[in-house]
Protein backbone atom coordinates (compact mmCIF):
# COMPACT_ATOMS: atom_id res chain seq x y z
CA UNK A 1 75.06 183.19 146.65
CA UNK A 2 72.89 183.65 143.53
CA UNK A 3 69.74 181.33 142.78
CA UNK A 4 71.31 178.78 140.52
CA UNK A 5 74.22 177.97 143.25
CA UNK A 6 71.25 177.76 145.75
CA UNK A 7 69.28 175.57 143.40
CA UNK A 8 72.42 173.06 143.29
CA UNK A 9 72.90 173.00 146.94
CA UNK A 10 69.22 172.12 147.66
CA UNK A 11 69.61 169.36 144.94
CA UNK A 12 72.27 167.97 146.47
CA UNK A 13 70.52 167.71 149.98
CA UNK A 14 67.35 166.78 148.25
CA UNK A 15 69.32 163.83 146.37
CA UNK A 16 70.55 163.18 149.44
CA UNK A 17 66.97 162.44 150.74
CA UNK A 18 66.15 160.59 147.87
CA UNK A 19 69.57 158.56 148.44
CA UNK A 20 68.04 157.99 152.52
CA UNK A 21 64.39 156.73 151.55
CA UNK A 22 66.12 154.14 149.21
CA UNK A 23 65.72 150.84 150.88
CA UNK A 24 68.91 149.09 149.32
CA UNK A 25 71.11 152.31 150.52
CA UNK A 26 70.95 150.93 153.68
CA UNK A 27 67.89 151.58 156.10
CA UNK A 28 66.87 148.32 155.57
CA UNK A 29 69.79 146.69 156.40
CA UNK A 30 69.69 148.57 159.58
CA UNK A 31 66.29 147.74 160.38
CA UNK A 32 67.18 143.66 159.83
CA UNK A 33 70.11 144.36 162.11
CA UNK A 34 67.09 145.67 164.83
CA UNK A 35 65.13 143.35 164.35
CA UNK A 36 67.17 140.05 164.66
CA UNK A 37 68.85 141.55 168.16
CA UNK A 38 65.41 142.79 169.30
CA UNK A 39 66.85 146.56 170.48
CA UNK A 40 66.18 150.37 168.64
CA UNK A 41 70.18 151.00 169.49
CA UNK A 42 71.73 148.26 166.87
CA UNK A 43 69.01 150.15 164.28
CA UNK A 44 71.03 153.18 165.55
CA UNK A 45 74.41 151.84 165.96
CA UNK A 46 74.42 151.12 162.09
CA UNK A 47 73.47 154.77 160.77
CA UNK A 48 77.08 155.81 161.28
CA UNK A 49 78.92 153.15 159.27
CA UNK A 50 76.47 153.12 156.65
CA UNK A 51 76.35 156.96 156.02
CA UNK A 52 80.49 156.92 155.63
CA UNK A 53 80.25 154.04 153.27
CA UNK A 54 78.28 156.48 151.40
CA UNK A 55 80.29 159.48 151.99
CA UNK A 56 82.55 157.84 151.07
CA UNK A 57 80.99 157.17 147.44
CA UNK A 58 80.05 160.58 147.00
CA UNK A 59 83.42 161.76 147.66
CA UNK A 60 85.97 159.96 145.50
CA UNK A 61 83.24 160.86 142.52
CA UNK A 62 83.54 164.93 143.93
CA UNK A 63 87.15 165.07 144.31
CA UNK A 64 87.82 163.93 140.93
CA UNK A 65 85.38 166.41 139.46
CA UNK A 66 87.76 168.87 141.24
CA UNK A 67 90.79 167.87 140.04
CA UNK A 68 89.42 167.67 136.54
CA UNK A 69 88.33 170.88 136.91
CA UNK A 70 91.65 172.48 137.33
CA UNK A 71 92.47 171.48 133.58
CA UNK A 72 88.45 171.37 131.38
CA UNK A 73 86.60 174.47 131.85
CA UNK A 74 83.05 173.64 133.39
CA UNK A 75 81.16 173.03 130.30
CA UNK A 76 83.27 170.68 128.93
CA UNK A 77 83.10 169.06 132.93
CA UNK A 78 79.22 169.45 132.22
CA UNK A 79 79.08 167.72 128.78
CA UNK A 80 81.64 164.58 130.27
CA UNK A 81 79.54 164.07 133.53
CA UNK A 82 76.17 164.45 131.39
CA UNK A 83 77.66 161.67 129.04
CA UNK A 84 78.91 159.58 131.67
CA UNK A 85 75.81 159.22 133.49
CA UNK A 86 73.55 158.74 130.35
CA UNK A 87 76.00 155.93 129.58
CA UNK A 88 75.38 154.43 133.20
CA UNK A 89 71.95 154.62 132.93
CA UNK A 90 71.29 152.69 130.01
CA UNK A 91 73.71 149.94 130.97
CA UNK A 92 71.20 149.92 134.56
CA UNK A 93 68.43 149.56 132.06
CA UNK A 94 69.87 146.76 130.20
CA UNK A 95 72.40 144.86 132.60
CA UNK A 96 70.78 143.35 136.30
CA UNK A 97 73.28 142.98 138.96
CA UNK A 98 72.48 141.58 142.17
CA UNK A 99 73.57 144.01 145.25
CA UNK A 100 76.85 143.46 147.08
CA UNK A 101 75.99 141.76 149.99
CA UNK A 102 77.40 141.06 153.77
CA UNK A 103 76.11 139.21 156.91
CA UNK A 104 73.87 140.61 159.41
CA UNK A 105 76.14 139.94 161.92
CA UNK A 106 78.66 142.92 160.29
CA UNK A 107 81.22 144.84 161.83
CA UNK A 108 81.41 148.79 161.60
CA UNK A 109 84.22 148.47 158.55
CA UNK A 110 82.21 145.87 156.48
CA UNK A 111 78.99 147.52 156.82
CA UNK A 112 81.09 150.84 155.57
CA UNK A 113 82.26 148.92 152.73
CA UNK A 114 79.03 147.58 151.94
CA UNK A 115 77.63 151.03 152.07
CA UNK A 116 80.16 152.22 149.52
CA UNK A 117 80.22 149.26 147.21
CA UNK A 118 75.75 149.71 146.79
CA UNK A 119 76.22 153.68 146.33
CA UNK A 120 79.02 153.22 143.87
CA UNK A 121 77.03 150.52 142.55
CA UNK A 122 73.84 152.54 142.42
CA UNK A 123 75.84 155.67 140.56
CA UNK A 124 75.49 157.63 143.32
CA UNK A 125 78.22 159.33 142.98
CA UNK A 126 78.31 160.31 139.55
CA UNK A 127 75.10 161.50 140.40
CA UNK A 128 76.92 164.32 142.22
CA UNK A 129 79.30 165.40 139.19
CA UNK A 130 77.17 166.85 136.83
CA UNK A 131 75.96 169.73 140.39
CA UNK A 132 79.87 170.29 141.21
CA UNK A 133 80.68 171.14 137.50
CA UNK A 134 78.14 173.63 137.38
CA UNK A 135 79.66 175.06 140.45
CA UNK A 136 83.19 175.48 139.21
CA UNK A 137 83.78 179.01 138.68
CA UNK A 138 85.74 178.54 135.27
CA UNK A 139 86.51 181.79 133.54
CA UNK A 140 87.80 182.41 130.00
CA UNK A 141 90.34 185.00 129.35
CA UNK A 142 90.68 185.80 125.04
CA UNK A 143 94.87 186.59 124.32
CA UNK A 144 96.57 186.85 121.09
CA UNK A 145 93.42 185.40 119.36
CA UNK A 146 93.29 182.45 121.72
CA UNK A 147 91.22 181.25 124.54
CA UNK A 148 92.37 180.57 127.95
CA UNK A 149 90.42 179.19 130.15
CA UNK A 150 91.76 180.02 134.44
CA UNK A 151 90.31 177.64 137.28
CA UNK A 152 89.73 178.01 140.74
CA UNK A 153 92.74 177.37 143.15
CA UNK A 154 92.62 173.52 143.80
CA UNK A 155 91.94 173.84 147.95
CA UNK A 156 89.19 176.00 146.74
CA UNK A 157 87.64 173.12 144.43
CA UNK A 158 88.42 170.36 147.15
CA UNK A 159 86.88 172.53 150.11
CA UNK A 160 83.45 172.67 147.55
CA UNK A 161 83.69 169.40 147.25
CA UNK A 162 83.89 168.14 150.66
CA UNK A 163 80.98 170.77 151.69
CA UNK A 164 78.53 168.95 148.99
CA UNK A 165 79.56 165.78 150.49
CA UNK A 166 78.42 167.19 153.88
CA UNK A 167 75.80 168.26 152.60
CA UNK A 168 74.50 165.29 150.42
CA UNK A 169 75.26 162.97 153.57
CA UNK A 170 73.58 165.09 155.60
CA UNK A 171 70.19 164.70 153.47
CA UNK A 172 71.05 160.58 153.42
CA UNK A 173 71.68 160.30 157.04
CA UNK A 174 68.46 162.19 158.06
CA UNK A 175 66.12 160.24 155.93
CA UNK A 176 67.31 156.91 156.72
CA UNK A 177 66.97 157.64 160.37
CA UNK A 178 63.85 158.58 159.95
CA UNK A 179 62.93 155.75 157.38
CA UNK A 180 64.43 152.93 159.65
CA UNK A 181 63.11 153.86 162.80
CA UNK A 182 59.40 154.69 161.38
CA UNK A 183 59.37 150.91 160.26
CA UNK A 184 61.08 149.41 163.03
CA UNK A 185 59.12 151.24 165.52
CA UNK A 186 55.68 152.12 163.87
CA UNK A 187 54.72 150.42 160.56
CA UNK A 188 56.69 147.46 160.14
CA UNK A 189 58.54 145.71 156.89
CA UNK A 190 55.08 144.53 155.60
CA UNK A 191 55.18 148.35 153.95
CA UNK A 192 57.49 146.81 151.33
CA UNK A 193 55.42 144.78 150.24
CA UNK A 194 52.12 146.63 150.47
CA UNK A 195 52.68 150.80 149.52
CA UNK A 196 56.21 150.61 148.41
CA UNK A 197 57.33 151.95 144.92
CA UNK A 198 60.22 151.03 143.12
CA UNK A 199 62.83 153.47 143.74
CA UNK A 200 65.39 151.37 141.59
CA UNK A 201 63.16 152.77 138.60
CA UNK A 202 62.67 156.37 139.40
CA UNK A 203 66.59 156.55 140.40
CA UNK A 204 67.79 155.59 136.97
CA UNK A 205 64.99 158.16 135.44
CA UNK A 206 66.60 160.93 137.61
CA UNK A 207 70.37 159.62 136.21
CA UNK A 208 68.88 159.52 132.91
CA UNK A 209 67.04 163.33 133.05
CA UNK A 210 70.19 164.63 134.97
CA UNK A 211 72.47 163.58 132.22
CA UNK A 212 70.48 164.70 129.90
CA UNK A 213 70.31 168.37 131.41
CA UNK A 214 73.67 167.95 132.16
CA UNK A 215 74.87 167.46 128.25
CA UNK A 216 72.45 170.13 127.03
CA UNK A 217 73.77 172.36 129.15
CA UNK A 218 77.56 171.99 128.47
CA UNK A 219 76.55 172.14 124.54
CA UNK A 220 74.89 175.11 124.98
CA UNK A 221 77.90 177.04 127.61
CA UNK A 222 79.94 175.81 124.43
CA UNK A 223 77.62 177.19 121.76
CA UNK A 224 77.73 180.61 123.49
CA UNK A 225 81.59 180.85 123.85
């Protein structure tokens, strides 16, 4: 595995972090959940449900990088996804939705589907694409004055996929446990209102800079065919 893969697989775990200490991703819904039945284990009960909600997110936006990316070679995958989320971002700036919402009292599915509605929401998983077109291996093969591009084989593109899925949730999971149970059991939800920063803002920064490195990237894969 050469540096640059590495790079991408640490960004995806570290995104996944990010994704975690986010407060509408989830951890404090589980935390409201704690505290209105007074027990740690319905804090717990709710990291599963919401962590596939968000898989879930991450992994309709990764398997249709892979299928694209048995027909556009990667830079053109690079330039769309770079696009795309520069498009997303500014319509965050500009447009204020309120958050999908669902009652405290929530079942496994609904809090699943709540999960999946704020990360799709929240461009979560486009956030992904941009990481798993760098990754796909596309080569480019010069015949009879043309150029052909060959991609990976496609269980080769969906096994990629669903690894950075594993690993993005992985990074989630992690630091909304830790996020949830540090204010439930230690410091309380008067953080929020004292020492916490907007995440909503840096988030759409980070779609905004990783679309931007996205799209100069693909130009310049282009430039140097």
């Amino acid at each position: 595995m050469d540096q640059a893969t590495t790079l991408i697989w640490v960004s995806l775990f570290g995104l996944g972090l990010f994704h975690g200490i986010n407060p509408a991703m989830g951890w404090l819904f589980a935390v409201g959940l704690g505290l209105q039945e007074q027990r740690a284990s319905a804090v717990i009960s709710a990291f599963g449900p919401i962590a596939l909600g968000h898989a879930a997110a991450i992994a309709l936006a990764a398997f249709v990088v892979a299928l694209l990316g048995q027909t556009l070679p990667s830079d053109i995958l690079l330039i769309l996804s770079g696009v795309i989320l520069l498009l997303f971002s500014g319509w965050r700036l500009l447009v204020r939705f309120r958050h999908p919402r669902t009652r405290f009292r929530a079942s496994a599915w609904e809090l699943t589907s709540w999960s999946f509605l704020m990360a799709t929401a929240h461009g979560a998983g486009l956030m992904v694409a941009p990481f798993l077109a760098a990754m796909t291996p596309t080569g480019a093969m010069e015949h009879a004055g043309h150029v052909h591009y060959h991609s990976p084989a496609l269980t080769d593109s969906l096994g990629t996929a669903l690894l950075a899925v594993g690993v993005h949730t992985a990074g989630m999971f992690l630091a909304m446990a830790v996020a949830a149970l540090v204010v439930y059991w230690i410091v309380g939800l008067e953080v929020l209102r004292r020492a916490w920063v907007n995440t909503d803002v840096i988030w759409i920064t980070v779609l905004m800079l990783t679309g931007m490195i996205a799209l100069v990237w693909g130009v310049w894969d282009v430039m140097r065919v």
